[in-house]
Protein backbone atom coordinates (compact mmCIF):
# COMPACT_ATOMS: atom_id res chain seq x y z
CA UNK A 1 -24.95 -142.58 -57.45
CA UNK A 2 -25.18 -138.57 -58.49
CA UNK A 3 -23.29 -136.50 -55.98
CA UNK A 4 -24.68 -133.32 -54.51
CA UNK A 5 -22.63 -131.18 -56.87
CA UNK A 6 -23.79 -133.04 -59.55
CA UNK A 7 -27.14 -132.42 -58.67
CA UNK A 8 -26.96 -128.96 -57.93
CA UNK A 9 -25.38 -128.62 -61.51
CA UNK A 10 -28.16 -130.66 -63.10
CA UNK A 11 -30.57 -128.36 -61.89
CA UNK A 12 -28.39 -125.28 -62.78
CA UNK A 13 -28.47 -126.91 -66.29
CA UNK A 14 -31.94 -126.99 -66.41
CA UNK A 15 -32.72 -123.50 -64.91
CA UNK A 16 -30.31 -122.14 -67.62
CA UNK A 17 -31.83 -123.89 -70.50
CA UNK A 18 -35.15 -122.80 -69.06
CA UNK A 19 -34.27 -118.83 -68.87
CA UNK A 20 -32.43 -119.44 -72.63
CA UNK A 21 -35.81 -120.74 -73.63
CA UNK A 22 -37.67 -117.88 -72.51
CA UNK A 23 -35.55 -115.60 -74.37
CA UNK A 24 -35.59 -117.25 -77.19
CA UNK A 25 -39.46 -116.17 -77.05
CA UNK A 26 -38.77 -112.93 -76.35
CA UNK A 27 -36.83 -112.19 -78.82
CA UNK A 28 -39.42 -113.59 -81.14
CA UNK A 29 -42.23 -112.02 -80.01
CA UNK A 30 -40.34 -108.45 -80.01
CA UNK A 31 -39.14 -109.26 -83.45
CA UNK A 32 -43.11 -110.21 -84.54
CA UNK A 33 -43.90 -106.55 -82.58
CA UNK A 34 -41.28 -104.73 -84.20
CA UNK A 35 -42.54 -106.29 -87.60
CA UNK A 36 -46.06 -105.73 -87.31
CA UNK A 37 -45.30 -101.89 -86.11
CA UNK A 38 -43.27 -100.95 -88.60
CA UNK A 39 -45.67 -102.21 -91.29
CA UNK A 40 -47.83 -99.35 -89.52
CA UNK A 41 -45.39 -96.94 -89.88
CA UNK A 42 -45.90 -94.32 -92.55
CA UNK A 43 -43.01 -92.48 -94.22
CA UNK A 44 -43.48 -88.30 -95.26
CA UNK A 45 -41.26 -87.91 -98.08
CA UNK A 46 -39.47 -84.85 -97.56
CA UNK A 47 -38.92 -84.06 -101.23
CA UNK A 48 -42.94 -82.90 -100.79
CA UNK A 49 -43.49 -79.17 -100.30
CA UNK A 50 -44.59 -78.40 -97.02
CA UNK A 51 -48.39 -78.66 -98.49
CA UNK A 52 -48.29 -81.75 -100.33
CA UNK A 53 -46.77 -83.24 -96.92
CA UNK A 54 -49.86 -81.66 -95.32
CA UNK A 55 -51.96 -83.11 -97.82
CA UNK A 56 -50.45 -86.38 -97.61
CA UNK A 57 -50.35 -86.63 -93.69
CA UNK A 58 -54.49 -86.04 -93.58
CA UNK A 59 -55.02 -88.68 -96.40
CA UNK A 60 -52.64 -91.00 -94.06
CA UNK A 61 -54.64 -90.05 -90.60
CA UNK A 62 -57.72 -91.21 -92.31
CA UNK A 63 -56.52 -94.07 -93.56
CA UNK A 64 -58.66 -96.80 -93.04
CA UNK A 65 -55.98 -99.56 -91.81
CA UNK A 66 -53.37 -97.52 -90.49
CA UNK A 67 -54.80 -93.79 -89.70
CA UNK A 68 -55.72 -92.38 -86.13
CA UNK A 69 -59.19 -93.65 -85.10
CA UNK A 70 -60.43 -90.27 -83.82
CA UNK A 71 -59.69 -88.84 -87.65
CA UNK A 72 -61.42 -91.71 -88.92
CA UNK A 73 -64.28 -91.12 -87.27
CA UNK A 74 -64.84 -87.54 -88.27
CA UNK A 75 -67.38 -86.20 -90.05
CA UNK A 76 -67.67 -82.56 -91.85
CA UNK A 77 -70.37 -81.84 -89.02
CA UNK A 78 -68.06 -83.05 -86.10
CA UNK A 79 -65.62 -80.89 -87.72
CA UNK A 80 -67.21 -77.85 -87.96
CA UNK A 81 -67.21 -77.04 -84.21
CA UNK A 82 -63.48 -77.17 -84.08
CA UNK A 83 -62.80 -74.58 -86.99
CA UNK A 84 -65.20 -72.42 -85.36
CA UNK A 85 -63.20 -72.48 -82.49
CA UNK A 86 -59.78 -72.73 -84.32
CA UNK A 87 -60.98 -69.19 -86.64
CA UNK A 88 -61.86 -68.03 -82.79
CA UNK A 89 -58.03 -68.87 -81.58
CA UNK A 90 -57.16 -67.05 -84.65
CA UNK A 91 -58.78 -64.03 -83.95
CA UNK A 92 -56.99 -64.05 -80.59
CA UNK A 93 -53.40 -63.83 -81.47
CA UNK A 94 -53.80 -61.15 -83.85
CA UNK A 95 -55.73 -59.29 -80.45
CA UNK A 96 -53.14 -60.35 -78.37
CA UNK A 97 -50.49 -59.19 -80.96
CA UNK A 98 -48.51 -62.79 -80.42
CA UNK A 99 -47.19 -63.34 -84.04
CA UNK A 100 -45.50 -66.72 -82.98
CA UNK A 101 -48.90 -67.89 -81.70
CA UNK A 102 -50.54 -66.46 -84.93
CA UNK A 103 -48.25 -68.73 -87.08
CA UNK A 104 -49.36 -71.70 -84.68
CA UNK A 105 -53.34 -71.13 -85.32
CA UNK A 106 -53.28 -70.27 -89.01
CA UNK A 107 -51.56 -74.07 -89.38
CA UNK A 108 -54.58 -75.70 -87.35
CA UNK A 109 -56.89 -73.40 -89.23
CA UNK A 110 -55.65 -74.51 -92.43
CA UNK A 111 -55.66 -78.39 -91.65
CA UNK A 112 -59.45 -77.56 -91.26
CA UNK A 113 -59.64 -76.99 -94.71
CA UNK A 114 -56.93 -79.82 -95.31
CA UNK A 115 -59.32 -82.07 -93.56
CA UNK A 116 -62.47 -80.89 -95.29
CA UNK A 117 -60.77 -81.75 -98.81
CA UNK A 118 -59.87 -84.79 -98.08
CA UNK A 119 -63.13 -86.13 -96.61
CA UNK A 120 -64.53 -84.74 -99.67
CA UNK A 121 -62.09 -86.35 -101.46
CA UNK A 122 -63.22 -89.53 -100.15
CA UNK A 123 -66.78 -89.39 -100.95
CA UNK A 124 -65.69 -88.16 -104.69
CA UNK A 125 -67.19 -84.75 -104.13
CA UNK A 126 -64.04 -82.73 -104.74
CA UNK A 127 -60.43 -82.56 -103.42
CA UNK A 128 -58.12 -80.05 -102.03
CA UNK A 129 -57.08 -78.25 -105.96
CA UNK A 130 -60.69 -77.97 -106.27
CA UNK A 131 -61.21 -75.80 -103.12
CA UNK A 132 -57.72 -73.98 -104.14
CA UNK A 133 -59.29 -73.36 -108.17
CA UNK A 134 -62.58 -72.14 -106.47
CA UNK A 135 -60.88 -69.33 -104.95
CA UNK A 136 -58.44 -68.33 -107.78
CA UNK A 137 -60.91 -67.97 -110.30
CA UNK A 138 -63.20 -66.18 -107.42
CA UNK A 139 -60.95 -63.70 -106.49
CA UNK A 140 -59.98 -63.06 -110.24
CA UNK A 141 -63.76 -62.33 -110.96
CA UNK A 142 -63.92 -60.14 -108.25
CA UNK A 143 -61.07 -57.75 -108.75
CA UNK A 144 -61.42 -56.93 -112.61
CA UNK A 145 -59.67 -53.93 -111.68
CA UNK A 146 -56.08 -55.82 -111.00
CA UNK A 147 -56.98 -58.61 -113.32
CA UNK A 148 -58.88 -56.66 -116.49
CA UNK A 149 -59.74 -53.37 -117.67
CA UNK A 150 -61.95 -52.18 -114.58
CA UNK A 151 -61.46 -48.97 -113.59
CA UNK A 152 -61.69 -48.51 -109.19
CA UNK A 153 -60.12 -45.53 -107.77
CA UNK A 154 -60.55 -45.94 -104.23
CA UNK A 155 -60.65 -48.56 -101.61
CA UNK A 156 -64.76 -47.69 -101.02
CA UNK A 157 -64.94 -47.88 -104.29
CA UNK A 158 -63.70 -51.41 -103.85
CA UNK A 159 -66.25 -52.17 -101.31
CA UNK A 160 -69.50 -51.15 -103.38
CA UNK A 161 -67.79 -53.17 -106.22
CA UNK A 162 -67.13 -56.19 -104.69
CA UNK A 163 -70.54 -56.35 -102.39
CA UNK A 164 -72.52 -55.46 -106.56
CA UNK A 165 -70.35 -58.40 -107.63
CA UNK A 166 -71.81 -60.62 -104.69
CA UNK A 167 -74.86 -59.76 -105.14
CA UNK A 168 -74.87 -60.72 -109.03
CA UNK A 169 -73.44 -63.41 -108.12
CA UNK A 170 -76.17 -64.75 -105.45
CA UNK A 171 -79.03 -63.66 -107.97
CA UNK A 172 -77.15 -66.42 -110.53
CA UNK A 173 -77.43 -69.05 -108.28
CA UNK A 174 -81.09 -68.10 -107.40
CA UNK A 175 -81.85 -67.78 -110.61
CA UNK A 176 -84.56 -70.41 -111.58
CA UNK A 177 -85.24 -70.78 -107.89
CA UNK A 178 -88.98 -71.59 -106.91
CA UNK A 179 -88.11 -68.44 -104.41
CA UNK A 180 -87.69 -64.54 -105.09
CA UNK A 181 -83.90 -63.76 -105.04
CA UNK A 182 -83.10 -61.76 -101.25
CA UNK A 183 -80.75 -59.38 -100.56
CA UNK A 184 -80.35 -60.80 -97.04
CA UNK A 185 -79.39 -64.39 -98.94
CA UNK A 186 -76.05 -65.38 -98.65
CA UNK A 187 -75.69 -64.07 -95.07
CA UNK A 188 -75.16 -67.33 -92.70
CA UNK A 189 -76.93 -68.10 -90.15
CA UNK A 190 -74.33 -69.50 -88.03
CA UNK A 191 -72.58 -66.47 -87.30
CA UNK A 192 -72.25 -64.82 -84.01
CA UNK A 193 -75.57 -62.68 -83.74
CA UNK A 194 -74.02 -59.52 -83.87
CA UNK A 195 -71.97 -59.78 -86.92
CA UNK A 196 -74.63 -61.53 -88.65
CA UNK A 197 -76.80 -58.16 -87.17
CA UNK A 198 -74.41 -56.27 -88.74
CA UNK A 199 -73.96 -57.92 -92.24
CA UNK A 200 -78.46 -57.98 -92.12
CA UNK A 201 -78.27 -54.04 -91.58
CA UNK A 202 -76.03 -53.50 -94.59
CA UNK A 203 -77.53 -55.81 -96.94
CA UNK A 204 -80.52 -54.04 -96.19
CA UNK A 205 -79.05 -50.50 -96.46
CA UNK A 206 -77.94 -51.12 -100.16
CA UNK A 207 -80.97 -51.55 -101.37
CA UNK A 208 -82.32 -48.40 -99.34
CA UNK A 209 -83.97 -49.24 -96.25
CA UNK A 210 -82.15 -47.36 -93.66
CA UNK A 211 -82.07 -44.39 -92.05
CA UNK A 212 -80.24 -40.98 -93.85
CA UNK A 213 -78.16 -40.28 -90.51
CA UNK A 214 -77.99 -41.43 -86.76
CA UNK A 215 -80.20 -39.20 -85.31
CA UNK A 216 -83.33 -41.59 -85.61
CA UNK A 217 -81.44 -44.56 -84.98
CA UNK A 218 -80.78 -42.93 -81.44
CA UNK A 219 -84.25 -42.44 -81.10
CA UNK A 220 -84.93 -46.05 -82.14
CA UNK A 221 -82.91 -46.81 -79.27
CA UNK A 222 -84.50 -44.62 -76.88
CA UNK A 223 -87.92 -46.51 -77.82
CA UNK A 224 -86.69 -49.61 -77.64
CA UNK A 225 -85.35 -49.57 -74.29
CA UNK A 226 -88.73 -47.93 -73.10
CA UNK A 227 -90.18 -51.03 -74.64
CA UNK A 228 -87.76 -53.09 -72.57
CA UNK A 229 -88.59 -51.74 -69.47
CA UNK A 230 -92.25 -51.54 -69.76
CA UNK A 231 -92.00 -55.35 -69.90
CA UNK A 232 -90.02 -55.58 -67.29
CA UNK A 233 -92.56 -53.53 -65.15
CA UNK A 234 -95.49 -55.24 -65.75
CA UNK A 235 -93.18 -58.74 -65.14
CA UNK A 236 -93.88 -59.80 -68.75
CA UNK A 237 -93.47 -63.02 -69.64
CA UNK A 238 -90.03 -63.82 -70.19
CA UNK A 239 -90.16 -64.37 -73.96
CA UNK A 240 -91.77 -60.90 -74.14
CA UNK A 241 -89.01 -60.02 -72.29
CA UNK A 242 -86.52 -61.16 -74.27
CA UNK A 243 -87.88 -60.22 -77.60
CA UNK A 244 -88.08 -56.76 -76.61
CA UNK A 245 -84.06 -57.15 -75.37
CA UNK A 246 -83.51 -58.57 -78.87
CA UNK A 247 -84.67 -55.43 -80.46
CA UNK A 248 -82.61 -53.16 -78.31
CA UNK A 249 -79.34 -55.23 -79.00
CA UNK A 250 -80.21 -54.79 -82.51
CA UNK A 251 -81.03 -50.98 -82.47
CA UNK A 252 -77.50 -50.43 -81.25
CA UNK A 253 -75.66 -52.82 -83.66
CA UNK A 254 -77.24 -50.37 -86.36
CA UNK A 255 -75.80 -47.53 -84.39
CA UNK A 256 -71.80 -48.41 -84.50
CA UNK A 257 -72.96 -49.60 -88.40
CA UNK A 258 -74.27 -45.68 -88.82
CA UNK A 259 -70.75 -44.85 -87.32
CA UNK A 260 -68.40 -47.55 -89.34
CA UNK A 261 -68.33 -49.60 -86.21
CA UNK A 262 -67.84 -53.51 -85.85
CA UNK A 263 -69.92 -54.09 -82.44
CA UNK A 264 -68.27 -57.99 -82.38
CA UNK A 265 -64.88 -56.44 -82.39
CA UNK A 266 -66.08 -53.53 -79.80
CA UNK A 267 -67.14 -56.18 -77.47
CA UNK A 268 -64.44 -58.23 -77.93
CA UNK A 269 -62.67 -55.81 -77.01
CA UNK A 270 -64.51 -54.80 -73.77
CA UNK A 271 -64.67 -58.56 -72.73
CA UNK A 272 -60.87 -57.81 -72.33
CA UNK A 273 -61.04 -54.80 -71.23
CA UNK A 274 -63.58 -56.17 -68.25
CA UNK A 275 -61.18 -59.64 -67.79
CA UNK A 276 -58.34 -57.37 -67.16
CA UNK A 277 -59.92 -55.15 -64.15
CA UNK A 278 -61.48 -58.05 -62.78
CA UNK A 279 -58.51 -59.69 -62.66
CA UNK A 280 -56.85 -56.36 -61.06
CA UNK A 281 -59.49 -56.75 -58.26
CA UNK A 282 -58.53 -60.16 -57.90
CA UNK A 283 -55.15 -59.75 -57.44
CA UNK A 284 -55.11 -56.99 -54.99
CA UNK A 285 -57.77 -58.68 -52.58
CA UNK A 286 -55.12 -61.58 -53.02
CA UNK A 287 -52.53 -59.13 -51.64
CA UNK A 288 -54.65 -58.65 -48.95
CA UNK A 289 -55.35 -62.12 -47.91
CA UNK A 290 -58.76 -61.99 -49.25
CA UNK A 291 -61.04 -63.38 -51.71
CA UNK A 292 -63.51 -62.02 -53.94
CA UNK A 293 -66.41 -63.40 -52.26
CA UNK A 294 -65.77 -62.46 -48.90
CA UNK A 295 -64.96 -58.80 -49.91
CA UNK A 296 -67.50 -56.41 -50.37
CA UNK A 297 -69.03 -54.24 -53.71
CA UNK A 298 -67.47 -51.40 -52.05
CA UNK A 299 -64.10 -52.97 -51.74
CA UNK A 300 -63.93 -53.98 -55.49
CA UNK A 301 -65.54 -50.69 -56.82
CA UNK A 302 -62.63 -49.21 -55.28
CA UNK A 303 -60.24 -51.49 -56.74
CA UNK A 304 -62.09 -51.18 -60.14
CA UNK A 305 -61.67 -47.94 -60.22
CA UNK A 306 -58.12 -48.18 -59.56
CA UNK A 307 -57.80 -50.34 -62.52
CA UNK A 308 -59.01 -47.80 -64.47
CA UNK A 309 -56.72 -45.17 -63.44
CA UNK A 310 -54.05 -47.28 -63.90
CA UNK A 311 -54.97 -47.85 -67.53
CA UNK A 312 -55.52 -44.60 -68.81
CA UNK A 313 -52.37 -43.32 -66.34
CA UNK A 314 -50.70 -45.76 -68.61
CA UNK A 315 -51.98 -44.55 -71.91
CA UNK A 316 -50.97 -41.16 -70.82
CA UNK A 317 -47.66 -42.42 -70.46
């Protein structure tokens, strides 16, 4: 006959062998996880330079078996949104004059054109030297004066060089075409209306259709917006309206051209000019315990203006 303590011990036996069991399969099962996940695991070398690692890190993150499913995915026209906005980001620390933050966005603008080459790669259409060759011999053939016998004096000198270059350039490529060569080819469509305004005006100008000096151009301005407010005034249909709007934007694009002025970088720069005053108008009604919509236009004129003082008080300073 089996005593309680033997009993109790039996059962202790059998709990023990039970829990030794289990981690027994534990331990197997985390040593079939740890093999499987480090067969995912991909070494850098570190005797790469910094750009081959690059290189080699995109070729890895598209890697069919092992890579990151969202870069697998990718195409070059889901890409192109993103170094739009990365060139954007860009443009934005060198505004903000944050050199640390520069360094950041030049390295995701470059993996752009990192991840570019090595879809192209992929499909056998070229790879990352190619892109880097392009350029060499590009900007080789386009400075004769630092790499040949070309003689350029001055840095507007440059400018009318390099744009003749260009151009010869373009007409080679159209050459054979079943169209007439343009001077407005080449300009893309996919830039932000203004600049590509801008870049429309002077291809145009170099081939001589534009005005001698700014004088009409003001007046082209003063007809347009009579234009723009006739339509208004006779409540136009709104593509009419919009048309006519078109016309004035573009009428005062080729006024800051007249004058050597980028009208993207001028509004860029009142965008932040406007965000900072708003924001002063903000804040204050905050230090009064109110908010923006239950103050009134007076209030925040006042506060605008006080902005403004502020910020030329500062200048002064």
């Amino acid at each position: 006959m089996i005593s309680g303590r033997d009993k109790n011990l039996t059962q202790y036996l059998k709990k023990r062998r039970r829990c030794l069991d289990m981690l027994c399969l534990l331990s197997t099962l985390l040593h079939k996880f740890k093999l499987h996940f480090e067969a995912r695991i991909v070494s850098i070398s570190d005797t790469l330079s910094p750009m081959d690692q690059l290189l080699q890190i995109m070729e890895q993150l598209r890697d069919p078996k092992t890579g990151c499913p969202w870069d697998i995915e990718q195409s070059f026209e889901t890409i192109a949104p993103h170094t739009i906005e990365e060139a954007y980001e860009v443009a934005e620390a060198i505004a903000d004059g944050d050199m640390e933050e520069l360094k950041s966005e030049l390295g995701d603008l470059m993996f752009q054109v990192v991840f570019y080459a090595q879809m192209a790669k992929e499909e056998n259409s070229f790879n990352f030297n190619d892109v880097v060759d392009a350029i060499n011999a590009k900007m080789i053939h386009r400075h004769p004066h630092v790499f040949g016998n070309t003689d350029i004096g001055s840095a507007d000198a440059q400018v009318i060089a390099w744009e003749e270059t260009k151009a010869a350039e373009r007409a080679l490529k159209s050459n054979g075409a079943a169209e007439p060569h343009s001077a407005l080819q080449g300009v893309a469509k996919t830039l932000p209306a203004l600049t590509r305004a801008h870049k429309l005006q002077n291809r145009a100008a170099r081939v001589g259709f534009d005005w001698p000096d700014t004088q009409p151009v003001f007046d082209k301005i003063s007809e347009e917006l009579e234009e723009f407010k006739f339509e208004i005034e006779t409540n136009a249909p709104k593509e009419n309206v919009e048309d006519e709007f078109g016309d004035l934007l573009f009428s005062v694009v080729n006024l800051g051209r007249h004058m050597g002025i980028d009208p993207e970088v001028c509004l860029a720069k009142t965008n932040r000019k406007f965000t900072r005053r708003f924001q002063h108008v903000e804040a204050a009604l905050h230090e009064q315990g109110k908010k923006t919509e239950e103050s009134t236009l007076d209030e925040m004129d006042a506060l605008w203006n006080q902005a403004k003082m502020l910020e030329k008080a500062s200048k002064r300073s």
